[in-house]
N, C-alpha and C. Protein backbone atom coordinates (compact mmCIF):
# COMPACT_ATOMS: atom_id res chain seq x y z
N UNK A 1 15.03 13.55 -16.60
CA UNK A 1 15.86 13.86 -15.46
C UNK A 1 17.09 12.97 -15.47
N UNK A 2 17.97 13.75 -15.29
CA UNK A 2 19.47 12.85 -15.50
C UNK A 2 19.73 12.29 -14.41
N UNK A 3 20.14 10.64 -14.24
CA UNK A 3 20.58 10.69 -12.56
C UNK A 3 19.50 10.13 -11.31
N UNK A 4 17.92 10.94 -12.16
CA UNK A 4 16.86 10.25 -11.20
C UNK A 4 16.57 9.23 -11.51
N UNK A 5 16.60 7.99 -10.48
CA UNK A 5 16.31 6.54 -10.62
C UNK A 5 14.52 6.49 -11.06
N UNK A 6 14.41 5.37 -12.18
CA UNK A 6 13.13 5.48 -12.91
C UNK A 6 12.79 4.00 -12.55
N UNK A 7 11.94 3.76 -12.20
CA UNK A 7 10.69 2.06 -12.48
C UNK A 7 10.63 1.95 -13.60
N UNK A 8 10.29 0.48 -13.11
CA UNK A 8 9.58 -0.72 -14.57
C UNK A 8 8.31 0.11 -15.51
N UNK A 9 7.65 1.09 -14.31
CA UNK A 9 6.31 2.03 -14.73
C UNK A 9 6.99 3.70 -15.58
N UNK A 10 8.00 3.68 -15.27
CA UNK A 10 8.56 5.81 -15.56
C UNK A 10 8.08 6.19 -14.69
N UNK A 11 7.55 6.06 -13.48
CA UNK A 11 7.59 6.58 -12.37
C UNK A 11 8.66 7.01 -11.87
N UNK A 12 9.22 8.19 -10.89
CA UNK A 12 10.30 8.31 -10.71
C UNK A 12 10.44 8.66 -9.22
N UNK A 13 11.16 7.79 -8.59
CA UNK A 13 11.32 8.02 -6.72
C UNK A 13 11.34 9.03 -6.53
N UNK A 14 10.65 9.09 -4.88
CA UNK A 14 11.02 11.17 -4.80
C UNK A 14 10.77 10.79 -3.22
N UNK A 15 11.94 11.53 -2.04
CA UNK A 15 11.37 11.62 -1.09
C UNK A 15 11.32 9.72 -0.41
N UNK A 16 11.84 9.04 -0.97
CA UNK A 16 11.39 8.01 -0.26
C UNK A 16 10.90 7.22 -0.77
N UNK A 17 9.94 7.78 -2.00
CA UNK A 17 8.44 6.95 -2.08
C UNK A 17 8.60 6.58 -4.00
N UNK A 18 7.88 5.64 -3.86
CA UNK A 18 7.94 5.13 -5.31
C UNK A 18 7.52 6.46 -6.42
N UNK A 19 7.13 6.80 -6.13
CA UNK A 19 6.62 8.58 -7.51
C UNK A 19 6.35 9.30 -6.68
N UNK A 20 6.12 10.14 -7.29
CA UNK A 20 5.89 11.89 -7.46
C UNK A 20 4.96 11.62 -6.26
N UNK A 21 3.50 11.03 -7.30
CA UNK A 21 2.38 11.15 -6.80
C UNK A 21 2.37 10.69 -5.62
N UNK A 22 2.98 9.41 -5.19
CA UNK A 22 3.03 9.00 -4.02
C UNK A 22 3.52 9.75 -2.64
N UNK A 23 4.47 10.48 -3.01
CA UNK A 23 5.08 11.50 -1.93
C UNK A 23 4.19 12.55 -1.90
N UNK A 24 3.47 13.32 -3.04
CA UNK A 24 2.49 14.04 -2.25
C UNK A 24 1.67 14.17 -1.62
N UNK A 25 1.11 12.44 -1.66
CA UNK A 25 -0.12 11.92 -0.79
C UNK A 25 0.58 11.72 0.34
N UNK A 26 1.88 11.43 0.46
CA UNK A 26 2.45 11.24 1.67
C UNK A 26 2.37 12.40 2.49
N UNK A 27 2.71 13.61 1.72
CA UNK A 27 3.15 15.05 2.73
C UNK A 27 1.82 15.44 3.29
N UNK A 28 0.23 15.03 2.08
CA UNK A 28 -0.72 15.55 2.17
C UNK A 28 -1.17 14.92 3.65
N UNK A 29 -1.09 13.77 3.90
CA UNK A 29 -1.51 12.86 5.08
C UNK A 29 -1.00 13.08 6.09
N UNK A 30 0.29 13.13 5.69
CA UNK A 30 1.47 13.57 7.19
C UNK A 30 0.93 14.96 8.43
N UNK A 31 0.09 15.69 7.15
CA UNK A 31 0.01 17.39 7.31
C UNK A 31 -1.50 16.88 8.19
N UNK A 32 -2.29 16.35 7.53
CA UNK A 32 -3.57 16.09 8.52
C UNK A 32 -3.58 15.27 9.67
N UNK A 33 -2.40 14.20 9.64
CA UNK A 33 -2.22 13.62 11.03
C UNK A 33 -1.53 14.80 11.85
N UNK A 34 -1.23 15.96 11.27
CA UNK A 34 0.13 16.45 12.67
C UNK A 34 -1.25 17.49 13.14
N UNK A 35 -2.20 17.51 12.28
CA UNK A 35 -3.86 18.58 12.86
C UNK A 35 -4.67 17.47 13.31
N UNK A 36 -4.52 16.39 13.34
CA UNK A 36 -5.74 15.33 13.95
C UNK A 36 -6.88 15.30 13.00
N UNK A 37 -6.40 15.35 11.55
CA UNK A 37 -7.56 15.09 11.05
C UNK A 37 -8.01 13.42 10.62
N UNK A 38 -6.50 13.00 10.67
CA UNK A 38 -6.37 11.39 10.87
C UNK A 38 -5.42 10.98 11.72
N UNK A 39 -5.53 9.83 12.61
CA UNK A 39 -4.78 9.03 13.31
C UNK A 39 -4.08 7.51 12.52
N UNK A 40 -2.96 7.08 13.80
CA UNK A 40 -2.48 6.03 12.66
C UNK A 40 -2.36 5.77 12.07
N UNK A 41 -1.55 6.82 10.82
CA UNK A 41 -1.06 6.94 9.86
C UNK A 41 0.18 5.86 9.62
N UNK A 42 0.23 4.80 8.90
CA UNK A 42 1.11 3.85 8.26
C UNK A 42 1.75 4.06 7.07
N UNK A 43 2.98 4.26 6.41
CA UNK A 43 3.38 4.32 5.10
C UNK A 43 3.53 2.32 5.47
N UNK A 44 3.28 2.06 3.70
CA UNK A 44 3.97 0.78 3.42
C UNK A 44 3.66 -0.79 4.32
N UNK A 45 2.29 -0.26 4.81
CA UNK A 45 1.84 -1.55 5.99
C UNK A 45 1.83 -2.83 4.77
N UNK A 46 1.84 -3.64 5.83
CA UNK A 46 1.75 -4.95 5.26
C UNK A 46 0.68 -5.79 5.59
N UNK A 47 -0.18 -6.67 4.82
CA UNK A 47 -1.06 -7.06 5.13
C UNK A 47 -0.99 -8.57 4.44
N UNK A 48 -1.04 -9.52 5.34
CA UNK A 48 -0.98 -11.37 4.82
C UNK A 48 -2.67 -11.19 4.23
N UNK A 49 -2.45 -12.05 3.00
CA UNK A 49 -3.53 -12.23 2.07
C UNK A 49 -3.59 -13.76 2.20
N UNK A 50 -2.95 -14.50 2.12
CA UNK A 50 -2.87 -15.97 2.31
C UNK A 50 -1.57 -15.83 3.31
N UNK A 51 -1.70 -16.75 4.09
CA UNK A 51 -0.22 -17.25 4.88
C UNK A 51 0.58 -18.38 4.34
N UNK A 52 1.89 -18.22 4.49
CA UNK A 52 3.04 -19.25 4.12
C UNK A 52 2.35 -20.38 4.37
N UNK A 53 2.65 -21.46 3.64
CA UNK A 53 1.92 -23.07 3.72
C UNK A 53 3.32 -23.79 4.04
N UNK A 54 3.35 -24.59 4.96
CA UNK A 54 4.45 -25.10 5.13
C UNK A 54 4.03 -26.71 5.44
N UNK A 55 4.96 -27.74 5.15
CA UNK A 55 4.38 -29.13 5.38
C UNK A 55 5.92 -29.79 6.09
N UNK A 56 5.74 -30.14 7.49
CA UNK A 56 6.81 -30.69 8.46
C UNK A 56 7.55 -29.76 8.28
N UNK A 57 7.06 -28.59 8.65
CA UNK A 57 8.44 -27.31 8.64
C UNK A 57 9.03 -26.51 7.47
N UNK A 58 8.35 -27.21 6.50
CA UNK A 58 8.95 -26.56 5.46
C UNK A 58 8.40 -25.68 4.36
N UNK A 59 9.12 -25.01 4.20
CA UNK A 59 7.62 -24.06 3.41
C UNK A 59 7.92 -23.82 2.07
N UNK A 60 6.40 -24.99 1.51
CA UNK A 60 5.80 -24.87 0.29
C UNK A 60 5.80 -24.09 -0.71
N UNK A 61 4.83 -23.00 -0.03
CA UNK A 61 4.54 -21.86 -0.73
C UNK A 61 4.62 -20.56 -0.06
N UNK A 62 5.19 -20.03 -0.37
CA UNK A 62 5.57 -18.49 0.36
C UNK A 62 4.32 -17.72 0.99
N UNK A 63 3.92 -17.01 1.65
CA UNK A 63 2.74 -15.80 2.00
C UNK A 63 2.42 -14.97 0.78
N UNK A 64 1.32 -15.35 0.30
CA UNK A 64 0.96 -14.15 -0.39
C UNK A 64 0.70 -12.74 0.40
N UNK A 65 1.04 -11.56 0.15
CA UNK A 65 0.41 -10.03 1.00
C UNK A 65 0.97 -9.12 0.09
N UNK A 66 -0.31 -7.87 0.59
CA UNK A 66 -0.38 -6.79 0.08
C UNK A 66 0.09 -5.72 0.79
N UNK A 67 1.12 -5.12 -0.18
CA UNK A 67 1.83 -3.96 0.96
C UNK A 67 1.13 -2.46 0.32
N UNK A 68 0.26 -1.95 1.53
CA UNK A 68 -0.47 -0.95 1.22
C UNK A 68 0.38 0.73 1.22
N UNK A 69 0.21 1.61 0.07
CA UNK A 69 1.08 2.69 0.21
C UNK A 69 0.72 3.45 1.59
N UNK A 70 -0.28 3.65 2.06
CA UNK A 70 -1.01 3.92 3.22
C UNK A 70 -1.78 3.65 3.94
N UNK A 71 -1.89 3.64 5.32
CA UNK A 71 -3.46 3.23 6.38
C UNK A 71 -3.20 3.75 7.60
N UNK A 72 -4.71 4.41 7.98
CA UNK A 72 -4.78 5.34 8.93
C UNK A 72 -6.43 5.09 9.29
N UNK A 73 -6.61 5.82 10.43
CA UNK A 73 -7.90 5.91 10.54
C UNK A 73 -8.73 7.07 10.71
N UNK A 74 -9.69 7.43 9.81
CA UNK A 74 -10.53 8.67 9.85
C UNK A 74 -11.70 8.50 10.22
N UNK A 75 -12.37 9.90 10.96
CA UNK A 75 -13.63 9.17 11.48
C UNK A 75 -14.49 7.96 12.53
N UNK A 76 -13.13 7.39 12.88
CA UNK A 76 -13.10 5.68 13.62
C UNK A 76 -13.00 4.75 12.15
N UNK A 77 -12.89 5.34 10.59
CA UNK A 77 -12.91 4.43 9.82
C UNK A 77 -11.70 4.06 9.07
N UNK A 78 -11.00 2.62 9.19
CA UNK A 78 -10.07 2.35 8.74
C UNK A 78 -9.92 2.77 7.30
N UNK A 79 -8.62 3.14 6.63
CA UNK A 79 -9.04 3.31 5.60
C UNK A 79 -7.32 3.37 4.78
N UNK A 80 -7.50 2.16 3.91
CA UNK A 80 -6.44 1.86 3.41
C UNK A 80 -6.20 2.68 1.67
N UNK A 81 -4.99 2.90 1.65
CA UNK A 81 -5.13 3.67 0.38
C UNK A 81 -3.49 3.27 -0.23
N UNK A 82 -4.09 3.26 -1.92
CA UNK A 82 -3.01 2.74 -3.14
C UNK A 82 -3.01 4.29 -3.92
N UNK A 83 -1.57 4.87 -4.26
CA UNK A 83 -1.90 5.82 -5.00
C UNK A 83 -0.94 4.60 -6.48
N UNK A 84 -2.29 4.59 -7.09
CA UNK A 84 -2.07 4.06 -8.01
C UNK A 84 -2.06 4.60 -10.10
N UNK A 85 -1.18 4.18 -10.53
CA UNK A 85 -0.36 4.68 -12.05
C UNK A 85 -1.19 3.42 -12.31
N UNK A 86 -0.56 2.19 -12.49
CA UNK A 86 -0.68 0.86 -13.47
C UNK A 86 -1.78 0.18 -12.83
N UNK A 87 -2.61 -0.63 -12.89
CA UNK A 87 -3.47 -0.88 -11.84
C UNK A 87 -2.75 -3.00 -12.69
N UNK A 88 -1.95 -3.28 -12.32
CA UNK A 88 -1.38 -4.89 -12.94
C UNK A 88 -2.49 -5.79 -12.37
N UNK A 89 -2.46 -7.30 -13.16
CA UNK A 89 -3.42 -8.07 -12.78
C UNK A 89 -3.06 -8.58 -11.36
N UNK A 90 -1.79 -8.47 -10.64
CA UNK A 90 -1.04 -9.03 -9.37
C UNK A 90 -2.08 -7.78 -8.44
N UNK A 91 -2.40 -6.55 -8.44
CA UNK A 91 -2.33 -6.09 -7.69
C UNK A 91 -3.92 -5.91 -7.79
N UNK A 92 -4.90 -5.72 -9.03
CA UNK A 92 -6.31 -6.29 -9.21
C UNK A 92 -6.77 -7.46 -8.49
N UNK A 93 -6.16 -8.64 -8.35
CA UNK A 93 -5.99 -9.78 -7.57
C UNK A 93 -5.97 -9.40 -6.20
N UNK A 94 -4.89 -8.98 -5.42
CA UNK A 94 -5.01 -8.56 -4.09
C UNK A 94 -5.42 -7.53 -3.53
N UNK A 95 -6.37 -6.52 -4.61
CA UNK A 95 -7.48 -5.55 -3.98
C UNK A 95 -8.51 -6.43 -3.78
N UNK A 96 -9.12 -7.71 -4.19
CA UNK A 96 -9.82 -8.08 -4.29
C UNK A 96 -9.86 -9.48 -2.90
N UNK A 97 -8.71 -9.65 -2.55
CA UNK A 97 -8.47 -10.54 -1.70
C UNK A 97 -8.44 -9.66 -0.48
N UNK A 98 -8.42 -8.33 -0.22
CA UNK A 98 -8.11 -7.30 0.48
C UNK A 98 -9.19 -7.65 1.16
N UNK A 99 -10.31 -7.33 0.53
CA UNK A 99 -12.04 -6.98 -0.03
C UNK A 99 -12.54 -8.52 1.00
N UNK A 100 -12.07 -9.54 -0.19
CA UNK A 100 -12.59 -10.90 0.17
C UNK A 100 -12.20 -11.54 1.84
N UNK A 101 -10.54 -11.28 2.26
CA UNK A 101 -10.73 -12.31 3.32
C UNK A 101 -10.39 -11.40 4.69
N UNK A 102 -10.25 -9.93 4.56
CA UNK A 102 -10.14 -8.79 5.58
C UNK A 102 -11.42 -7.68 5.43
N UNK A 103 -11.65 -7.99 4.34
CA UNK A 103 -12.96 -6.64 4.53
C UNK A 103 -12.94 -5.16 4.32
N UNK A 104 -11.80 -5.46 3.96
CA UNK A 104 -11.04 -3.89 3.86
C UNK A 104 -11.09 -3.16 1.98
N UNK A 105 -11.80 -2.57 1.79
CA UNK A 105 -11.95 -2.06 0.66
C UNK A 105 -10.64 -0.84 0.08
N UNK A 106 -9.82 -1.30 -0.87
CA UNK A 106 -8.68 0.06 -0.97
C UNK A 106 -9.16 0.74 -1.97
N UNK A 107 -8.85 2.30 -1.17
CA UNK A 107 -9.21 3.14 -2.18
C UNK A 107 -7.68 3.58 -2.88
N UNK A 108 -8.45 3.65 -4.01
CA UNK A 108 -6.58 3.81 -4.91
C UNK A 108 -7.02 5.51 -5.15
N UNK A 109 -6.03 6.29 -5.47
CA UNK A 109 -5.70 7.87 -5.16
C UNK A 109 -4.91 8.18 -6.42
């Protein structure tokens, strides 16, 4: 595609959203929140995995967090979701910290 902006991955933006795939999970979700099949639908939430460390004001070490492609709730059950291409060791790491210090299990799509 001539012109369409490409990622570090060949993924290619569409709609907003980092790929293809990602915007269709977007339209797909959008379409079941506007029928109530899910509530609180989030693109792009953010979630602190560690917090900024700061010593007399000043900060150390930045916040680690995970910015989730989606979260909504189905069922009464939270439910965070990665539509994921590359699965990198940065982002293996903070599914797992997701898991470890929130409880929150992501399902990747």
């Amino acid at each position: 595609m001539a012109g369409a902006p490409m990622t570090k991955y060949g993924n290619v933006k569409t709609a907003g959203y980092a790929s293809k795939r990602e915007a269709k999970r977007g339209a797909e979700l959008k379409l079941l929140a506007k029928v109530g099949q899910i509530t609180g639908l989030q693109v792009q939430r953010k979630f602190v995995l560690i917090p900024a460390h700061r010593i007399n004001g000043k900060v150390v070490e930045r916040e680690c967090s995970y910015i989730a492609d989606f979260s909504y709730v189905e069922n009464g059950r939270h439910v965070v979701e990665d539509v994921k291409g590359v699965r990198t060791p940065a982002y293996i790491i903070k599914r797992k910290l997701m898991l470890y210090r929130l409880g929150i299990r992501v399902m990747e799509v």
